[in-house]
C-alpha atoms as a PDB file:
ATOM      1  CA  UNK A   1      17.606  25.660   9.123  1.00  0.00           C
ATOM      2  CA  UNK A   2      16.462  23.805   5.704  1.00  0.00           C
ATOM      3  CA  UNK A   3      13.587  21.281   7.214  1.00  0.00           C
ATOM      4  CA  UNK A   4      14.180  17.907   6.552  1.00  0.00           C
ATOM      5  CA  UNK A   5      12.020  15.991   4.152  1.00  0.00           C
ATOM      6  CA  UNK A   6       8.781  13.657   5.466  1.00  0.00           C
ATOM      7  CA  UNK A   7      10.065  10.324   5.628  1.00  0.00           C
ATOM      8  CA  UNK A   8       7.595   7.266   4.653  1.00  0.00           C
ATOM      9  CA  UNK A   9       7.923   3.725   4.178  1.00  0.00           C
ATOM     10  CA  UNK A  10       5.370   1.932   2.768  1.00  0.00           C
ATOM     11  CA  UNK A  11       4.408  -1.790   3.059  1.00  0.00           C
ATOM     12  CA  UNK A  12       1.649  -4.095   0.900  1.00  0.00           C
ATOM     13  CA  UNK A  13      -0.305  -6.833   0.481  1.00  0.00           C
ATOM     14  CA  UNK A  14       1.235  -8.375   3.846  1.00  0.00           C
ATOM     15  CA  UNK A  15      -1.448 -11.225   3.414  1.00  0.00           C
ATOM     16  CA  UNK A  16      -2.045 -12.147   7.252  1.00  0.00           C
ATOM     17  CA  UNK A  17      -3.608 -15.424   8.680  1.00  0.00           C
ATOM     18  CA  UNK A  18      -5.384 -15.749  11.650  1.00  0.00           C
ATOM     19  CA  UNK A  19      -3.574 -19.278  12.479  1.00  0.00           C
ATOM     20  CA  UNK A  20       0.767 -19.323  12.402  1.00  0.00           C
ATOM     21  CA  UNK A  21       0.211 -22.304   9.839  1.00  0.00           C
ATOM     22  CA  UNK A  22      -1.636 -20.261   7.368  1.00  0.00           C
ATOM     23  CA  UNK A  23       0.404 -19.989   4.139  1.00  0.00           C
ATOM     24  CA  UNK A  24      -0.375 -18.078   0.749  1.00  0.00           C
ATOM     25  CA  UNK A  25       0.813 -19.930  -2.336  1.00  0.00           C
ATOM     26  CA  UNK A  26       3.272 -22.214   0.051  1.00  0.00           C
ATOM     27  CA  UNK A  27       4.842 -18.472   1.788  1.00  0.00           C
ATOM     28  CA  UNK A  28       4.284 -18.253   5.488  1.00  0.00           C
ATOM     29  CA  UNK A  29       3.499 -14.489   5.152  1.00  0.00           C
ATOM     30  CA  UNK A  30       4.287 -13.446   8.760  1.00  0.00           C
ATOM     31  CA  UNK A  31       7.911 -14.768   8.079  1.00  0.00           C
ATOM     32  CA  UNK A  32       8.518 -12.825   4.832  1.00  0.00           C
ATOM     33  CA  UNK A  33       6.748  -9.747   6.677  1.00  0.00           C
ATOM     34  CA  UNK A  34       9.213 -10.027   9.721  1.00  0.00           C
ATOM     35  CA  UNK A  35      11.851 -10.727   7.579  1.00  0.00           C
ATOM     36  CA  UNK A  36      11.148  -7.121   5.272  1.00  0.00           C
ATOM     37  CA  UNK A  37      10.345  -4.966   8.329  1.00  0.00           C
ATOM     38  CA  UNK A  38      14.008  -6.009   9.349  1.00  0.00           C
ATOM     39  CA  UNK A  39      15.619  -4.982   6.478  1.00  0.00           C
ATOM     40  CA  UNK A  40      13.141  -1.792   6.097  1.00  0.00           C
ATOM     41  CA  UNK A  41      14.655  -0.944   9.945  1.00  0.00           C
ATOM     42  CA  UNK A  42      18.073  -2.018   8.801  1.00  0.00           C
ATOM     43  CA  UNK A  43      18.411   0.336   5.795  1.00  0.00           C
ATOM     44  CA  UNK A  44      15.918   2.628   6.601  1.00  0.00           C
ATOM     45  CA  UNK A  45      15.245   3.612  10.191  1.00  0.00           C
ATOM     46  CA  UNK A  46      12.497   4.740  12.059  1.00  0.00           C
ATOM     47  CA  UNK A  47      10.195   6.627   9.568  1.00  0.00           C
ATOM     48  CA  UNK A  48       8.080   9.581  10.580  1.00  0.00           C
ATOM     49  CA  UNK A  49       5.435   7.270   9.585  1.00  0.00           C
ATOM     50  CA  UNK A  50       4.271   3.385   8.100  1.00  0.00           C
ATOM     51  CA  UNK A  51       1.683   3.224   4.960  1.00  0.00           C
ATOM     52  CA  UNK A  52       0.133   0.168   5.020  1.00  0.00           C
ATOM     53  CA  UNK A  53      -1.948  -0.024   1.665  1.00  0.00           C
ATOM     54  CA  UNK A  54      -4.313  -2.725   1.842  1.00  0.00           C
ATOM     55  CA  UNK A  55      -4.468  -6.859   1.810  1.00  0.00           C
ATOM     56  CA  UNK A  56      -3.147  -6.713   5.292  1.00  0.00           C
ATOM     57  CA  UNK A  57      -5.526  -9.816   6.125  1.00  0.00           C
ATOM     58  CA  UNK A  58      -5.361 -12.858   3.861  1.00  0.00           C
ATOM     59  CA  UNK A  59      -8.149 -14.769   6.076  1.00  0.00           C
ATOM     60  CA  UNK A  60      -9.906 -11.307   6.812  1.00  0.00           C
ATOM     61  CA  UNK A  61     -10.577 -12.142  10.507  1.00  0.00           C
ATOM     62  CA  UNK A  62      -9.814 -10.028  13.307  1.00  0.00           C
ATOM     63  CA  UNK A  63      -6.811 -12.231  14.795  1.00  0.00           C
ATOM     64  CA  UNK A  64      -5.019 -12.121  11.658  1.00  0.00           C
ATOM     65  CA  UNK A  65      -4.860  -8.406  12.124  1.00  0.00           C
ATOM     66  CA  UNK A  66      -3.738  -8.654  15.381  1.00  0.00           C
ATOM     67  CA  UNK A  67      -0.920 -11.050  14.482  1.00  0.00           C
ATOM     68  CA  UNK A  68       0.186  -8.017  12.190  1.00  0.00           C
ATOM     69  CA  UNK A  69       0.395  -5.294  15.088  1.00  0.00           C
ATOM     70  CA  UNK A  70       1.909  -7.906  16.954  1.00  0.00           C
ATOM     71  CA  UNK A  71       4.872  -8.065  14.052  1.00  0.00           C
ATOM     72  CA  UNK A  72       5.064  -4.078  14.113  1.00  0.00           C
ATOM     73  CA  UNK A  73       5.282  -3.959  17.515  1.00  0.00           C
ATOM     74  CA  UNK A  74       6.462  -0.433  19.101  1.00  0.00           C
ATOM     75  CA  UNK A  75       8.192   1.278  16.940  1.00  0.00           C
ATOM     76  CA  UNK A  76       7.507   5.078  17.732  1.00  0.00           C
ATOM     77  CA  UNK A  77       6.047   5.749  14.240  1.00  0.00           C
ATOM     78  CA  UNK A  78       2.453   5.928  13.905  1.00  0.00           C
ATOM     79  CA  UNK A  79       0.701   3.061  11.322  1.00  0.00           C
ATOM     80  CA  UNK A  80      -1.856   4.640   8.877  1.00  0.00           C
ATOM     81  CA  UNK A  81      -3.705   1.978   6.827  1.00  0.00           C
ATOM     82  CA  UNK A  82      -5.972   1.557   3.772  1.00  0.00           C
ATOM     83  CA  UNK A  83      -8.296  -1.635   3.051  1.00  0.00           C
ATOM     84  CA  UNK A  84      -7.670  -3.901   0.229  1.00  0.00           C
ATOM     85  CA  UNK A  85      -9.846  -6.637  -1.719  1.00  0.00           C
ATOM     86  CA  UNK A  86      -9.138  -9.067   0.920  1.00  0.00           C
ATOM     87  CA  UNK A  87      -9.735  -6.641   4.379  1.00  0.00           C
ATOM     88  CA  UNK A  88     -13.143  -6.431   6.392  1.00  0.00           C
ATOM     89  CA  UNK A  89     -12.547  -2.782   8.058  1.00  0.00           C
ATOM     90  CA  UNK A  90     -14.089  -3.354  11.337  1.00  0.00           C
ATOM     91  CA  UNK A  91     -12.232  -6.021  11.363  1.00  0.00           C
ATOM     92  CA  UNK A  92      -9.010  -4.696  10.824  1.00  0.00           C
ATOM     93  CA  UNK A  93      -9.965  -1.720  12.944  1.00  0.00           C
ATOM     94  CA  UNK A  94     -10.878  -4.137  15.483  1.00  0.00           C
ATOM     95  CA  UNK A  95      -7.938  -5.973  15.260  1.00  0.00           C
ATOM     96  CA  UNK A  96      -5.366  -3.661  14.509  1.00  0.00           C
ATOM     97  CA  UNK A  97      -6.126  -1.772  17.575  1.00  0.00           C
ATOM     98  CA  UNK A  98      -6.100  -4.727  19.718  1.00  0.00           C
ATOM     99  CA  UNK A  99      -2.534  -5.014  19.438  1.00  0.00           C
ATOM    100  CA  UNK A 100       0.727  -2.844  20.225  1.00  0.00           C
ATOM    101  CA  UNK A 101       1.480  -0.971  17.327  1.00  0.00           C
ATOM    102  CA  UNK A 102       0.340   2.334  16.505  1.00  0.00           C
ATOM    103  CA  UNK A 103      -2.379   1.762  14.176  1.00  0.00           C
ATOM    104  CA  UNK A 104      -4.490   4.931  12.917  1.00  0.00           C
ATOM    105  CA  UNK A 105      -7.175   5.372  10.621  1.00  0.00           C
ATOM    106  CA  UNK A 106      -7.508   8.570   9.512  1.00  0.00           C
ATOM    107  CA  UNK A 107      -8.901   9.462   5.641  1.00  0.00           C
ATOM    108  CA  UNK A 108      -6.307  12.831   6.059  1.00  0.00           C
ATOM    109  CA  UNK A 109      -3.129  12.957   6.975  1.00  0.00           C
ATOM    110  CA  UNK A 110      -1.773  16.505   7.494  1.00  0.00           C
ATOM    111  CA  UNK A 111       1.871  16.491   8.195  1.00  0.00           C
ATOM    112  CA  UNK A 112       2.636  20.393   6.866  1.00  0.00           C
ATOM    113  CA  UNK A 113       3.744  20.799   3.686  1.00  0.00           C
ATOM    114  CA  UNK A 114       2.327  17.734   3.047  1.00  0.00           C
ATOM    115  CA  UNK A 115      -1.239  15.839   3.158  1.00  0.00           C
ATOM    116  CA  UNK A 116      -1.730  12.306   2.549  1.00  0.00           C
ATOM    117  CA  UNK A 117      -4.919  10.914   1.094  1.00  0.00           C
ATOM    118  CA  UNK A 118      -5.625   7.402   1.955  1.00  0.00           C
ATOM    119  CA  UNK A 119      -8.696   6.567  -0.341  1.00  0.00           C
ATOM    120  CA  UNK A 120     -10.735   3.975   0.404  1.00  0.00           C
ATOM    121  CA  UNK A 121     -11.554   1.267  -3.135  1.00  0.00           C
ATOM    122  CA  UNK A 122     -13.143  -1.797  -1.447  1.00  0.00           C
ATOM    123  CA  UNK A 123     -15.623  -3.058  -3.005  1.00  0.00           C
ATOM    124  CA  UNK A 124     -17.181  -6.483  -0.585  1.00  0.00           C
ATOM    125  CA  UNK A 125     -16.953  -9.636  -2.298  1.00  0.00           C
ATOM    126  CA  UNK A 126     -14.979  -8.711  -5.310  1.00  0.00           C
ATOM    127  CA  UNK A 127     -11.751  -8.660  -6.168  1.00  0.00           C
ATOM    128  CA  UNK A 128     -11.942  -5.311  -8.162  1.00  0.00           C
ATOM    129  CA  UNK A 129     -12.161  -1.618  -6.633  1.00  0.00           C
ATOM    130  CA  UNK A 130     -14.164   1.183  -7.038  1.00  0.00           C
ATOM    131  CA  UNK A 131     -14.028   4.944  -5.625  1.00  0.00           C
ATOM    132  CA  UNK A 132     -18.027   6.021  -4.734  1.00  0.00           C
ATOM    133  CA  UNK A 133     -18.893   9.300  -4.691  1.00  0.00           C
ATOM    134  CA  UNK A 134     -18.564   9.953  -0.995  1.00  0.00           C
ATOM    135  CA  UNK A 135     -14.259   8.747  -1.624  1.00  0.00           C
ATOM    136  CA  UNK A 136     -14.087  11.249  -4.824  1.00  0.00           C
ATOM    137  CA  UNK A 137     -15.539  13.900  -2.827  1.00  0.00           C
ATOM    138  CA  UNK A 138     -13.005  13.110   0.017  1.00  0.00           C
ATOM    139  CA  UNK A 139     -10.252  13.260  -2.700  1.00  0.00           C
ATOM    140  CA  UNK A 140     -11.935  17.335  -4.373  1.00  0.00           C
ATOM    141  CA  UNK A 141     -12.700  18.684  -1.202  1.00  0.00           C
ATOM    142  CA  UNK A 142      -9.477  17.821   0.518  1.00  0.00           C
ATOM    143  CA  UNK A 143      -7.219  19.418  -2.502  1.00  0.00           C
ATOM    144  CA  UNK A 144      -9.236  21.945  -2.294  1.00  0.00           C
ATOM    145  CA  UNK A 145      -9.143  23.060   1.384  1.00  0.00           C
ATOM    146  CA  UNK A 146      -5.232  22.494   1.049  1.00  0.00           C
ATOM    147  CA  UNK A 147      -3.894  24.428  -1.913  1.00  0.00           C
ATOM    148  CA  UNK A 148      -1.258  25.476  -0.460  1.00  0.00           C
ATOM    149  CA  UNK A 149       0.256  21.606   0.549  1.00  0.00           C
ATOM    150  CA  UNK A 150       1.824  19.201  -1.614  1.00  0.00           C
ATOM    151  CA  UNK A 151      -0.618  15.983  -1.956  1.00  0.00           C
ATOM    152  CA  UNK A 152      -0.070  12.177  -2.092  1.00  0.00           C
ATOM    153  CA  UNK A 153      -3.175  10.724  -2.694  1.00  0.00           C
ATOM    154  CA  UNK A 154      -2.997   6.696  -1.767  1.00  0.00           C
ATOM    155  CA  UNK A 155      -5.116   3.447  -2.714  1.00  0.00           C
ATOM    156  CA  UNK A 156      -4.820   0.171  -2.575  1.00  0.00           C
ATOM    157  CA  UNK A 157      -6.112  -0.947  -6.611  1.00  0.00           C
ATOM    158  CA  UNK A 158      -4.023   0.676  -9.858  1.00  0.00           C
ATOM    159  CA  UNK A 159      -6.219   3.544 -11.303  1.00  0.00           C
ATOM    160  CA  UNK A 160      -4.638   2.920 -14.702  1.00  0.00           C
ATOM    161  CA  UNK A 161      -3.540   0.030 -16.342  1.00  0.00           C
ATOM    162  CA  UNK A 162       0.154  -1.610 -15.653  1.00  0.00           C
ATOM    163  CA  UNK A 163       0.800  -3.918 -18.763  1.00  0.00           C
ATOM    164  CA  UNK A 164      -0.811  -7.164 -17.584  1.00  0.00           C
ATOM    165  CA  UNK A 165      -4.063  -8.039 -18.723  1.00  0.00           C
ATOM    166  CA  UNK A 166      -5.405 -10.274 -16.030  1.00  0.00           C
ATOM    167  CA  UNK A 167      -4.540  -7.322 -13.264  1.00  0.00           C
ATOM    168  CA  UNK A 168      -5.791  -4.715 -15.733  1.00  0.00           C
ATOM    169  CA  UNK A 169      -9.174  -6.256 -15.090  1.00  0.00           C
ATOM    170  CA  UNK A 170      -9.758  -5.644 -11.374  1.00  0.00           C
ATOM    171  CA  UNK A 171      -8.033  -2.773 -10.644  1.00  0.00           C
ATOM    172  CA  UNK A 172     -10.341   0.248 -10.158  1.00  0.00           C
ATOM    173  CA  UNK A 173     -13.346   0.458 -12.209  1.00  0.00           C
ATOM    174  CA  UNK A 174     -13.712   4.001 -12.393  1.00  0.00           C
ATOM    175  CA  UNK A 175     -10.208   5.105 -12.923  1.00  0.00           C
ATOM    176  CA  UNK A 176     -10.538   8.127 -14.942  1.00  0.00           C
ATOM    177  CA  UNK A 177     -13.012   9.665 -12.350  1.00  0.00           C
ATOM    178  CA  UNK A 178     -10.186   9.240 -10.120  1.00  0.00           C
ATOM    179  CA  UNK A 179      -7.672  10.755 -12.274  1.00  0.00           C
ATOM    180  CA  UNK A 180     -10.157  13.588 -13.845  1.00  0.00           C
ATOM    181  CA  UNK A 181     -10.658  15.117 -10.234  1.00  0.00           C
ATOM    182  CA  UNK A 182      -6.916  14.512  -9.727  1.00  0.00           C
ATOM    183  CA  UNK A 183      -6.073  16.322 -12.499  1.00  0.00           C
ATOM    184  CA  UNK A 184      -7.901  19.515 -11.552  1.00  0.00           C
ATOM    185  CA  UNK A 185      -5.351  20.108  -8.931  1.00  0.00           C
ATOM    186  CA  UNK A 186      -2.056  21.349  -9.420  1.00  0.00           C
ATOM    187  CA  UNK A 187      -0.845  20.346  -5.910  1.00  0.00           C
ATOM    188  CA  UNK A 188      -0.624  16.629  -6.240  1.00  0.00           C
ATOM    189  CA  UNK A 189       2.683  15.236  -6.386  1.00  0.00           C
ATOM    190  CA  UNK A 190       2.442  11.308  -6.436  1.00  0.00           C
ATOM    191  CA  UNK A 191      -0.223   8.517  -6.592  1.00  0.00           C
ATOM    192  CA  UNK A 192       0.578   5.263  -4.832  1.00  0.00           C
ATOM    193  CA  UNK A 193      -0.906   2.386  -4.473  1.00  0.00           C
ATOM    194  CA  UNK A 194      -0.634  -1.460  -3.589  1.00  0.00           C
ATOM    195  CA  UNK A 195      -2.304  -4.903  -5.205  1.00  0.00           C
ATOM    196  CA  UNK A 196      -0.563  -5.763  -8.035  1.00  0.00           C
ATOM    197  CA  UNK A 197       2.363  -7.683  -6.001  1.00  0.00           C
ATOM    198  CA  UNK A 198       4.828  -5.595  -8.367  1.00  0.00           C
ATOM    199  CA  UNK A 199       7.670  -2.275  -8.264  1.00  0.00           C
ATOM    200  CA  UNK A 200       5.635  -0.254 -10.907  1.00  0.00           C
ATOM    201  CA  UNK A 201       6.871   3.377 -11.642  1.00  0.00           C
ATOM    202  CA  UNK A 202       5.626   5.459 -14.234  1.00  0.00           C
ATOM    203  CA  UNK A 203       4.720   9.584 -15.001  1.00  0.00           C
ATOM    204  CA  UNK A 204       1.725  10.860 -16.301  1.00  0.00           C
ATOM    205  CA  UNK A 205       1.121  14.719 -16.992  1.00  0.00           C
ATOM    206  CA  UNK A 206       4.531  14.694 -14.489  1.00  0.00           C
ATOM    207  CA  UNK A 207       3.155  13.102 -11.618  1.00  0.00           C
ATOM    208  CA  UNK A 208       5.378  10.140 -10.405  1.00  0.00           C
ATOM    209  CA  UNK A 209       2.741   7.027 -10.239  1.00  0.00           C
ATOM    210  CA  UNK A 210       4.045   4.110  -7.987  1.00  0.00           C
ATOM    211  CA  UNK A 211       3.176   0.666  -6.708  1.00  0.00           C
ATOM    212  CA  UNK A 212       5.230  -1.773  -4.478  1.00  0.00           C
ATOM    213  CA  UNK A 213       6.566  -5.222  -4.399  1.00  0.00           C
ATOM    214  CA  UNK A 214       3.908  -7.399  -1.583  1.00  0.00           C
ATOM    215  CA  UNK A 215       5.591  -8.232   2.135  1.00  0.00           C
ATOM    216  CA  UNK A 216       5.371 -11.898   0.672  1.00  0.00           C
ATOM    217  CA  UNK A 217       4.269 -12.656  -3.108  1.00  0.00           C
ATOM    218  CA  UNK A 218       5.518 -10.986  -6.074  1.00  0.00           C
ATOM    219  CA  UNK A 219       3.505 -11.537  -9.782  1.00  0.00           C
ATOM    220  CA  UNK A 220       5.419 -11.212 -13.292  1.00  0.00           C
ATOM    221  CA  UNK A 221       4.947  -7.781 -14.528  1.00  0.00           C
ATOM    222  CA  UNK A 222       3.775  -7.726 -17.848  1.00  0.00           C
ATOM    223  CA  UNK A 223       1.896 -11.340 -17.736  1.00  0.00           C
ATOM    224  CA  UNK A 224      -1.375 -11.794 -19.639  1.00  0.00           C
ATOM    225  CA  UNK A 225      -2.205 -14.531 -17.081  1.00  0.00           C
ATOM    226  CA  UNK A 226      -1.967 -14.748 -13.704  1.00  0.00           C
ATOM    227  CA  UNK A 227       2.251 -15.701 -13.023  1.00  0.00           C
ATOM    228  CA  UNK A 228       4.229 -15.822  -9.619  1.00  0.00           C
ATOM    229  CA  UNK A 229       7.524 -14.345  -9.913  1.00  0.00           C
ATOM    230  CA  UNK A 230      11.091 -15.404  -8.309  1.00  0.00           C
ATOM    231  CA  UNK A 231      12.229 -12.138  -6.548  1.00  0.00           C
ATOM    232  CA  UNK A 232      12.269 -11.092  -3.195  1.00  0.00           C
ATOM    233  CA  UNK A 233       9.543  -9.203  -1.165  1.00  0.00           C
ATOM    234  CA  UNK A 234       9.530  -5.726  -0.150  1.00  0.00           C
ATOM    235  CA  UNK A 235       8.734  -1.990   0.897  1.00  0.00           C
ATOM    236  CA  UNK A 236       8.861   1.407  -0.362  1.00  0.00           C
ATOM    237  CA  UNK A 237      10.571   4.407   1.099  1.00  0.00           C
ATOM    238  CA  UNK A 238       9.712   7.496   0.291  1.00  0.00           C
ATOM    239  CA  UNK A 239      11.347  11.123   1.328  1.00  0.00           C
ATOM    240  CA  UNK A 240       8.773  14.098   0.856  1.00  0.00           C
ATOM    241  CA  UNK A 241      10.681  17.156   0.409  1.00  0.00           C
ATOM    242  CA  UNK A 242       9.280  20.586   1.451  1.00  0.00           C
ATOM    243  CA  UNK A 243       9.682  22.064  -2.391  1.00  0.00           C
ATOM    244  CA  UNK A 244       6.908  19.091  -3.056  1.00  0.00           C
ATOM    245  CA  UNK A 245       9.959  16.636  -4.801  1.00  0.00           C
ATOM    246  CA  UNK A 246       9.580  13.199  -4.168  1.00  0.00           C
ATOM    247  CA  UNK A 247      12.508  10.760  -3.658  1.00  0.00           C
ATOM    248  CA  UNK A 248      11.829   7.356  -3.638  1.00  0.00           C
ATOM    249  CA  UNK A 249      13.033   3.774  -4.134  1.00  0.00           C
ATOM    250  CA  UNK A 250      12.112   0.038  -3.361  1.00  0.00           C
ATOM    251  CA  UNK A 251      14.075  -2.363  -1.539  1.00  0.00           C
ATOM    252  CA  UNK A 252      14.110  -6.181  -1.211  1.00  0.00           C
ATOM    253  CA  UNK A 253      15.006  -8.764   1.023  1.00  0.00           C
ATOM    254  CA  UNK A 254      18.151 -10.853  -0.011  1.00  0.00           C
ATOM    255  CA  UNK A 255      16.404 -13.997  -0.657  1.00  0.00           C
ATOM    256  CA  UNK A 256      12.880 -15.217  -2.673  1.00  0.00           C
ATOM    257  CA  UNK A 257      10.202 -16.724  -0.122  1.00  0.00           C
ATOM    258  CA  UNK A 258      10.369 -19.581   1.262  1.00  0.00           C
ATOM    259  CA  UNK A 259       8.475 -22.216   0.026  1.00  0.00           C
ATOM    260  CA  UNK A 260       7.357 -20.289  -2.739  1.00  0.00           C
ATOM    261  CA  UNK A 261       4.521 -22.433  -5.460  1.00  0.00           C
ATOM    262  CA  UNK A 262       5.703 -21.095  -8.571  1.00  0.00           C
ATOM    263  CA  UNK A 263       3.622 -22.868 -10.975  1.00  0.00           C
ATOM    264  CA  UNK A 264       0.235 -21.800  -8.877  1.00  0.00           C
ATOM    265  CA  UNK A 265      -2.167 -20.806 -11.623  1.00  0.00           C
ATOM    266  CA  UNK A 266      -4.114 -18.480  -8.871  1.00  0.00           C
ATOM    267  CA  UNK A 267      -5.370 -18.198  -5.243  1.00  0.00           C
END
């Protein structure tokens, strides 16, 4: 019997408060969150697993984190995070296992053929990532103890630039580090990441690279200065086959956020 591909979904930059009031550029984020983990169940299903890639917490206090289990709830699918600009990880780890879902924090995730690499980029107190040493020696020593599994290595900042200038300048600082060690290794298949509130899809030396719309705000692709965008929030999905193919897509929600500031000039 052919064995069915790993399935993923991914969501962003969900942007939690700790109060039910809290709102990021007018969007009460815990609405558009609920409102794209319906759909994601709706078209998608149960995945063999959630990817939660950083900016969970808006606020970056422990309740806000909580408040995000809460919205997961039981779903029978394990919940593997990564921190963003705006996440504190004990508090999210605090938090997070506080409530109902199935939160884990594991580094590795081995799910044969497959291992997924959730790289760590916060930097406290700024906006921009970096991967130390200790995180690129995560990333080399776990291709290397795995040759024999296809890789996706995730983070939450872009390693490599995306076409708009003011993101360009706090995404990780040390991206060709990142992309020297992950060029080395002939058994990585895909790169994803969150932050830039954007579907971004490209290939470099084959390898799909991917980032995802945010659970609430989306930003203008392309935009020398920071720009809020009209279009819906949403996930990922992702199928990881066993011959190391990925198949993936993103889908939205039907309408744009509520309340949405669109001539905000930052937050």
């Amino acid at each position: 019997m052919e064995k069915l591909p790993l399935r993923i979904i991914q969501f962003t930059d969900t942007h939690f408060f700790q109060n039910e009031d809290g709102r990021l550029l007018g969007v009460d984020t815990s609405r558009t969150f609920a409102e794209v983990f319906r759909v994601a169940r709706e078209l998608r299903g149960i995945p063999d697993l959630y990817l939660f890639t950083g900016d969970l917490s808006q606020d970056e206090t422990e309740e806000s984190y909580r408040r995000l289990s809460m919205s997961v709830g039981k779903t029978g699918a394990p919940c593997y995070m990564l921190p963003g600009n705006h996440d504190r990880r004990e508090e999210a780890r605090q938090g997070l296992s506080d409530g109902p879902a199935d939160f884990r924090f594991d580094k590795v995730v081995v799910v044969a053929p497959w291992i997924i690499i959730l790289l760590d980029t916060l930097v406290v107190d700024e906006v921009g990532g970096h991967l130390p040493p200790s995180e690129l020696e995560l990333l080399e020593k776990t291709l290397k103890a795995h040759p024999g599994h296809h890789a996706l290595v995730c983070m939450h900042h872009h390693p490599i630039p995306v076409g708009a200038d003011w993101l360009d300048t706090i995404g990780i600082d040390n991206g060709p580090e990142v992309l020297d060690v992950i060029d080395r290794f002939h058994n990585v298949r895909g790169v994803l990441w969150g932050h830039i509130h954007q579907e971004f899809e490209m290939r470099r030396n084959g390898i799909p690279l991917m980032a995802t719309p945010s659970t609430c705000v989306q930003f203008k692709p392309k935009s020398a200065r920071f720009a809020v965008d009209a279009i819906p929030p949403g996930f990922r999905w992702m199928e990881l086959h066993p011959n190391g193919t990925i198949h993936t897509g993103v889908s939205r929600t039907s309408d744009v956020a509520m309340g949405l500031e669109l001539s905000s000039a930052g937050y």
